[in-house]
Protein backbone atom coordinates (compact mmCIF):
# COMPACT_ATOMS: atom_id res chain seq x y z
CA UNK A 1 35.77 -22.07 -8.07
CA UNK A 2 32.48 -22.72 -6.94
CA UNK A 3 32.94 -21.14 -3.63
CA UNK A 4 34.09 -17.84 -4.95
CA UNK A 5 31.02 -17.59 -7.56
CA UNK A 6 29.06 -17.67 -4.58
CA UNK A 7 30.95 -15.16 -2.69
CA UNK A 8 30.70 -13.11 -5.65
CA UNK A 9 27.32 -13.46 -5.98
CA UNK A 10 26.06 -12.51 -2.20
CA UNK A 11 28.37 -9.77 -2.56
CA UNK A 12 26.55 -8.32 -5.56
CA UNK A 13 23.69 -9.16 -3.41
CA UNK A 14 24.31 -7.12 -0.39
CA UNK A 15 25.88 -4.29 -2.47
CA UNK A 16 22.97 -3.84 -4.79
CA UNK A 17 20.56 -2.25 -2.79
CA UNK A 18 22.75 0.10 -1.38
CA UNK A 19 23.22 1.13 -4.88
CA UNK A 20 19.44 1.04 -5.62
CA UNK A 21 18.05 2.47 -2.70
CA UNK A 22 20.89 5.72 -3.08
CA UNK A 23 19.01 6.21 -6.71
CA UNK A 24 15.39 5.58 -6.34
CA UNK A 25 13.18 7.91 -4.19
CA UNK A 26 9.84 7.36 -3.44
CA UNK A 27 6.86 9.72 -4.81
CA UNK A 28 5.49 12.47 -2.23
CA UNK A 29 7.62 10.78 0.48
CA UNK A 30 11.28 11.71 -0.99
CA UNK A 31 12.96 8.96 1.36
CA UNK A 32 15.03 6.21 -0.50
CA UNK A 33 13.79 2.69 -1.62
CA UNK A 34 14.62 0.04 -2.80
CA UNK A 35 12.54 -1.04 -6.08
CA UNK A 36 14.03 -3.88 -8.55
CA UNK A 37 11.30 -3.47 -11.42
CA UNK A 38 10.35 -0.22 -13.45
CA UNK A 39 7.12 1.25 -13.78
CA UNK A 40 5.81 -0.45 -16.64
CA UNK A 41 6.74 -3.29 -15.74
CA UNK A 42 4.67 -2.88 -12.29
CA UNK A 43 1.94 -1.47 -14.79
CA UNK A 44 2.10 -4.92 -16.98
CA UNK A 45 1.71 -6.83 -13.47
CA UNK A 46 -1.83 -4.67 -12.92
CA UNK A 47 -2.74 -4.88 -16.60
CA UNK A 48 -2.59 -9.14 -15.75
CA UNK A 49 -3.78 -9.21 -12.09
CA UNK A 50 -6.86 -7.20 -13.65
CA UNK A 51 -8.01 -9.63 -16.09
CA UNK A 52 -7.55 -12.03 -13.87
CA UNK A 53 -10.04 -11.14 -11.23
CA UNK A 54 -12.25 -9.73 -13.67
CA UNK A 55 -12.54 -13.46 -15.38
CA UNK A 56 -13.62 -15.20 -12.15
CA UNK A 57 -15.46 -12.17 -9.60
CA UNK A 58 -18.66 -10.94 -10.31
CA UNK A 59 -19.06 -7.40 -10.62
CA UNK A 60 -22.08 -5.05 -8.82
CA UNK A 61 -24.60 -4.63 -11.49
CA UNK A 62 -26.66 -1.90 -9.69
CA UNK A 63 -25.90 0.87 -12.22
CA UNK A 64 -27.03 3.80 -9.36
CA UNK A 65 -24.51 2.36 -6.78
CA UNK A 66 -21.62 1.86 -9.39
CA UNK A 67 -22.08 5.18 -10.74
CA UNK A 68 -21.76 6.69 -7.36
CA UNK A 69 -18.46 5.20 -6.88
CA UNK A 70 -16.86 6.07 -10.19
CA UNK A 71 -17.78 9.74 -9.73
CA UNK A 72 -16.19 10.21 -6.46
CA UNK A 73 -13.31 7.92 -7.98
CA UNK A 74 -13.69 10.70 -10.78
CA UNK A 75 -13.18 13.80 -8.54
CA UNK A 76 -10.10 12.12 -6.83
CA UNK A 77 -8.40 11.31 -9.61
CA UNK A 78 -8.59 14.97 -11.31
CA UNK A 79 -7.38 16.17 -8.17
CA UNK A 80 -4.11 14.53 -8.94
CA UNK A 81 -0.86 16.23 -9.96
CA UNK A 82 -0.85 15.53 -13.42
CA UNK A 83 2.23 13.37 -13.22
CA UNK A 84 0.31 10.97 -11.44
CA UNK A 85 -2.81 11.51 -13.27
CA UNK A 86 -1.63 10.23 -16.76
CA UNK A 87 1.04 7.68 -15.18
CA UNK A 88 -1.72 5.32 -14.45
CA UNK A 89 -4.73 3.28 -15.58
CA UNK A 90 -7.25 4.95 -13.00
CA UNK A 91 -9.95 3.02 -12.87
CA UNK A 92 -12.54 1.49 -9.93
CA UNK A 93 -14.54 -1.66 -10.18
CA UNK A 94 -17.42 -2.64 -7.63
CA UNK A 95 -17.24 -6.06 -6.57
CA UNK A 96 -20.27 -8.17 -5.22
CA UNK A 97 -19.13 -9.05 -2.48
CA UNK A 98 -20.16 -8.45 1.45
CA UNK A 99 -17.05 -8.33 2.71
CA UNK A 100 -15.72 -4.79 3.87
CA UNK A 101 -12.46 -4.21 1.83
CA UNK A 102 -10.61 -2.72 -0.98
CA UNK A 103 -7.29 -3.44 -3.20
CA UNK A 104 -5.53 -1.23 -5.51
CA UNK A 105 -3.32 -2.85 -8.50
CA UNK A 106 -0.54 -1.46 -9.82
CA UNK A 107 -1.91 0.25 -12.76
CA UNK A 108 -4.40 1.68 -11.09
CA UNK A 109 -6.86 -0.22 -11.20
CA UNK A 110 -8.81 0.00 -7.47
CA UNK A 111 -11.64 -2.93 -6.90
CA UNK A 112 -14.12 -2.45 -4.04
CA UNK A 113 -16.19 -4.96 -2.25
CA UNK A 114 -20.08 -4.00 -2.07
CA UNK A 115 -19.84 -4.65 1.70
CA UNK A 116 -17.55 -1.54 2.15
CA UNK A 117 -19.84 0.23 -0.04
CA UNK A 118 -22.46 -0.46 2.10
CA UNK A 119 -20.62 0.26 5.54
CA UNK A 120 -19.64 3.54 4.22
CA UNK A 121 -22.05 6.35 5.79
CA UNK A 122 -21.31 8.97 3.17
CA UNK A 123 -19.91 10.44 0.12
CA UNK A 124 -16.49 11.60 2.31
CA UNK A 125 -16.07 8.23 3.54
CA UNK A 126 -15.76 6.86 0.63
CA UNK A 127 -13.74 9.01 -1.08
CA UNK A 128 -10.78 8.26 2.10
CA UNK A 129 -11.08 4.41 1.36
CA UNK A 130 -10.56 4.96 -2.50
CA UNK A 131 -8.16 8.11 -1.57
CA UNK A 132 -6.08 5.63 0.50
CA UNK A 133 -5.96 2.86 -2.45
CA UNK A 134 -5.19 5.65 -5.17
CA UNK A 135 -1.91 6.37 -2.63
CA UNK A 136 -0.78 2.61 -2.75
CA UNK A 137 -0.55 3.30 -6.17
CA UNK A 138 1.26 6.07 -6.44
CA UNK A 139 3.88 5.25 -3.67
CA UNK A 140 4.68 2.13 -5.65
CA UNK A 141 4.42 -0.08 -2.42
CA UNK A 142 3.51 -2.53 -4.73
CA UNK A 143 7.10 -2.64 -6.84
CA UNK A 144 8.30 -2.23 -2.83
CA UNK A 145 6.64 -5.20 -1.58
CA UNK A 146 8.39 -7.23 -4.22
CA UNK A 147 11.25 -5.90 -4.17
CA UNK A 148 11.93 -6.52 -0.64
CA UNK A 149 10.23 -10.16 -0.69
CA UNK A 150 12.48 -10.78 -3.93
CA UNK A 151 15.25 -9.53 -1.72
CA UNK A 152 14.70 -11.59 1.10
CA UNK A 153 14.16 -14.74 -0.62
CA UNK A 154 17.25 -14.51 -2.91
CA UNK A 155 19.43 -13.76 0.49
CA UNK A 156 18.03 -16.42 2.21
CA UNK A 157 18.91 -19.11 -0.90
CA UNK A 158 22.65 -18.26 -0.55
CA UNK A 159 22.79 -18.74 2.74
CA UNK A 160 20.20 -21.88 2.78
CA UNK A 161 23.30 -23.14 0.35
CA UNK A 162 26.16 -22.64 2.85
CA UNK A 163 23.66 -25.57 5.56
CA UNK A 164 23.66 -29.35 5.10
CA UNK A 165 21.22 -30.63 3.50
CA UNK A 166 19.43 -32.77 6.16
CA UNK A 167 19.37 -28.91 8.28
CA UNK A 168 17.97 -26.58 4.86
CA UNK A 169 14.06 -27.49 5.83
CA UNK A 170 13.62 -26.31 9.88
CA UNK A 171 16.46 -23.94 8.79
CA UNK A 172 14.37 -22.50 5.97
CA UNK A 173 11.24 -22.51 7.86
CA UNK A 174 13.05 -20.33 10.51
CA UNK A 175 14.43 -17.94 8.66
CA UNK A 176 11.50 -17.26 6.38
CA UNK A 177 9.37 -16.54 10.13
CA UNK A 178 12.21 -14.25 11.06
CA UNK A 179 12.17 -12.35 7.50
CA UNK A 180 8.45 -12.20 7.35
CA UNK A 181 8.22 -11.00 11.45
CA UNK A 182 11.16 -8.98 11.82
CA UNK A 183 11.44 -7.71 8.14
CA UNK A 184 8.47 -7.74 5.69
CA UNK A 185 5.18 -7.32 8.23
CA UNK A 186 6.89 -4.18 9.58
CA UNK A 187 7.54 -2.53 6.63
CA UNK A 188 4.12 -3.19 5.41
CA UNK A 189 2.62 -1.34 8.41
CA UNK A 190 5.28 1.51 7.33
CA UNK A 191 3.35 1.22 3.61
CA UNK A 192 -0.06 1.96 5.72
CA UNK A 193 1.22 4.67 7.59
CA UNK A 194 2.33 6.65 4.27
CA UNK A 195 -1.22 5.19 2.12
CA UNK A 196 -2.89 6.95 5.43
CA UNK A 197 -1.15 10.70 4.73
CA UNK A 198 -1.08 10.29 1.20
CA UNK A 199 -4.64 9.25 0.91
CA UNK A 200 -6.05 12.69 3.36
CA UNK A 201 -3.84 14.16 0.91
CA UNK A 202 -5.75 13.24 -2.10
CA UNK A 203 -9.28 13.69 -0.53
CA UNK A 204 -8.60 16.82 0.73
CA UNK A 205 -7.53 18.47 -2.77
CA UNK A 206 -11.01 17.01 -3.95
CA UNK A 207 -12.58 19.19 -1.99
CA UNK A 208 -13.65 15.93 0.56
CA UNK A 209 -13.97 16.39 4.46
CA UNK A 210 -10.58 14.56 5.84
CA UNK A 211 -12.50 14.19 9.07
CA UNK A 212 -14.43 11.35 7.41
CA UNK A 213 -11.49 9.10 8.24
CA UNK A 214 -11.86 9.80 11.67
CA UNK A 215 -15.35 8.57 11.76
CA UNK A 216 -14.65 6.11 9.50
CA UNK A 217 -11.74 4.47 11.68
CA UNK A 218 -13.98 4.81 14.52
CA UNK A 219 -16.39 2.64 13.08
CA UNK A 220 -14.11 0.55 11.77
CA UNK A 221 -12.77 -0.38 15.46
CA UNK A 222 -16.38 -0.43 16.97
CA UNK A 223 -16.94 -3.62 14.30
CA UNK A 224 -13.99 -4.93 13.73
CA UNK A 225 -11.56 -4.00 16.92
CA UNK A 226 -12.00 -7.12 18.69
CA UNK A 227 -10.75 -9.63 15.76
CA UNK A 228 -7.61 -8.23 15.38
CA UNK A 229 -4.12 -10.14 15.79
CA UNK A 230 -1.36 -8.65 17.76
CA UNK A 231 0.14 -5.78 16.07
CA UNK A 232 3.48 -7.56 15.70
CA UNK A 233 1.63 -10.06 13.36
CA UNK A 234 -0.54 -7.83 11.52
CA UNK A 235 0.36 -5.54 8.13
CA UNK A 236 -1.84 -2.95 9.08
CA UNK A 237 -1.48 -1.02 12.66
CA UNK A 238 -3.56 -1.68 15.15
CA UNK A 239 -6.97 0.16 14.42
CA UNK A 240 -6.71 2.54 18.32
CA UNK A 241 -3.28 3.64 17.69
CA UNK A 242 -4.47 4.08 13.40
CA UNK A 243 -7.27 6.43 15.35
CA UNK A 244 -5.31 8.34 17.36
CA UNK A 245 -2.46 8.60 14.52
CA UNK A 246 -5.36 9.77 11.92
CA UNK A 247 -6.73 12.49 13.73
CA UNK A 248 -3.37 13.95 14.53
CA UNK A 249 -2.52 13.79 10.57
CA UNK A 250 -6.03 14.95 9.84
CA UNK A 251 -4.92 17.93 12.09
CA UNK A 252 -1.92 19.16 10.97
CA UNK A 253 -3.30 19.52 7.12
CA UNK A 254 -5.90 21.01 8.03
CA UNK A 255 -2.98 24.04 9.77
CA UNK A 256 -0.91 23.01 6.97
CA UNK A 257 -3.23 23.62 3.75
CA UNK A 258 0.66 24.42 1.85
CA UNK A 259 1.46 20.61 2.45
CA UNK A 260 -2.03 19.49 0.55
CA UNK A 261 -1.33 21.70 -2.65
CA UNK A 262 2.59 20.79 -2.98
CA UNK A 263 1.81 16.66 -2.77
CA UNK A 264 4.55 16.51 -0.69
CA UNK A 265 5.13 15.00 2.85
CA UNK A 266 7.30 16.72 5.29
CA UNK A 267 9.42 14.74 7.81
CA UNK A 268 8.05 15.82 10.48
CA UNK A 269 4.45 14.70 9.16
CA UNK A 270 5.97 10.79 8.58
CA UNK A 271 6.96 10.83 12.32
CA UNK A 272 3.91 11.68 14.37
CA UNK A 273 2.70 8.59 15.96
């Protein structure tokens, strides 16, 4: 009896997604995906993460700097289609700290670190980090992330249950390497990719020169190049081919003005390289 509940079970498994990614179709891209929570429940995860980082980082108190960053945070988000404008929380916070980075929650709810701030060499610059957060948002890669992680972890528990006991550890530890190499790091990269299109999308119906993120990926690999893993280990692509792939999307919008006003991303867009 046991035996079939489990066959039942992984066969729900395996079947499921098909079903899900057939229904759900991600915003501005229009491919399939596979997401296993709804929006407000992704919005409840931001609303938490938020207060949580708020309770224990220390936010920029320079009220000249701060401002700067919510009115080009502003712009962007009245740019928006208003679907996207009212789906979300839109707000930015300015963390102090010197690190060069920035994270967007699920609610939409974008924190940047001072040091990015600072690295920033103008207005446009800073509109493509926050324009490239906002995106995150609205392609859900968020609700992705977990649903493919939830996926992958759930699969790999049935089949963890089918090995003996004295095996399930090195036999664990493999599989989660091959999920995380072959499976989850990939598809992040993919998540990139579509933030990066998404994002020029955004700043360019602000009225924000797209050819900042040119300059700003060239700086980006002048200071950072050097430190960067392999590709094949990394969630983000490699910052000379992100270059090269940048100025070829920065390109075709700018011959493509139609694409920036419908919020949509053509096909053949998603496959330059």
């Amino acid at each position: 009896m046991a035996g079939k509940k489990w066959r039942f079970l992984l066969a729900a498994l395996v079947a499921a997604p098909a079903f899900l990614v057939s229904c759900a179709q991600k915003p501005v891209v229009g491919e399939p995906t596979l997401v296993l929570i709804s929006h407000s429940q992704e919005v409840r995860l931001g609303d938490e993460a938020a207060k949580e980082i708020l309770k224990t980082e220390r936010l920029v108190e320079d009220p000249e700097l701060v401002k700067r960053v919510e009115t080009i945070f502003e712009r962007l988000v009245q740019s928006l289609p208003p679907e996207y404008k009212s789906a979300y929380k839109w707000r930015v916070f300015v963390l102090d700290k010197p690190e060069v980075n920035a994270f967007a929650l699920p609610n939409g709810n974008i924190f940047v670190y001072k040091g990015l701030v600072d690295f920033v060499e103008s207005d446009d610059e800073l509109a493509v980090v926050l324009g490239h957060e906002m995106a995150h948002v609205i392609l859900r890669h968020a609700a992705e992330k977990i649903s493919y992680a939830t996926l992958a972890e759930l699969t790999g528990y049935l089949l963890l249950s089918r090995i003996p006991p004295s095996q399930q550890r090195i036999a664990a530890d493999l599989y989660a390497l091959g999920v995380n190499v072959a499976f989850l790091l990939p598809y992040s990269r993919k998540q990139e990719k579509e933030a990066d299109i998404v994002g020029l999308l955004i700043v360019m119906r602000a009225g924000y020169d797209p050819e900042a993120a040119v300059s700003l990926w060239e700086k980006m690999l002048q200071k950072f190049g050097s430190q960067e893993p392999p590709e094949w280990l990394s969630t983000h692509p490699a910052s000379k081919r992100r270059l090269e792939y940048v100025k070829k999307v920065v390109q075709y919008l700018k011959e493509h003005p139609e694409v920036v006003k419908q919020f949509k991303i053509p096909k053949e867009l998603l496959e330059l390289e």
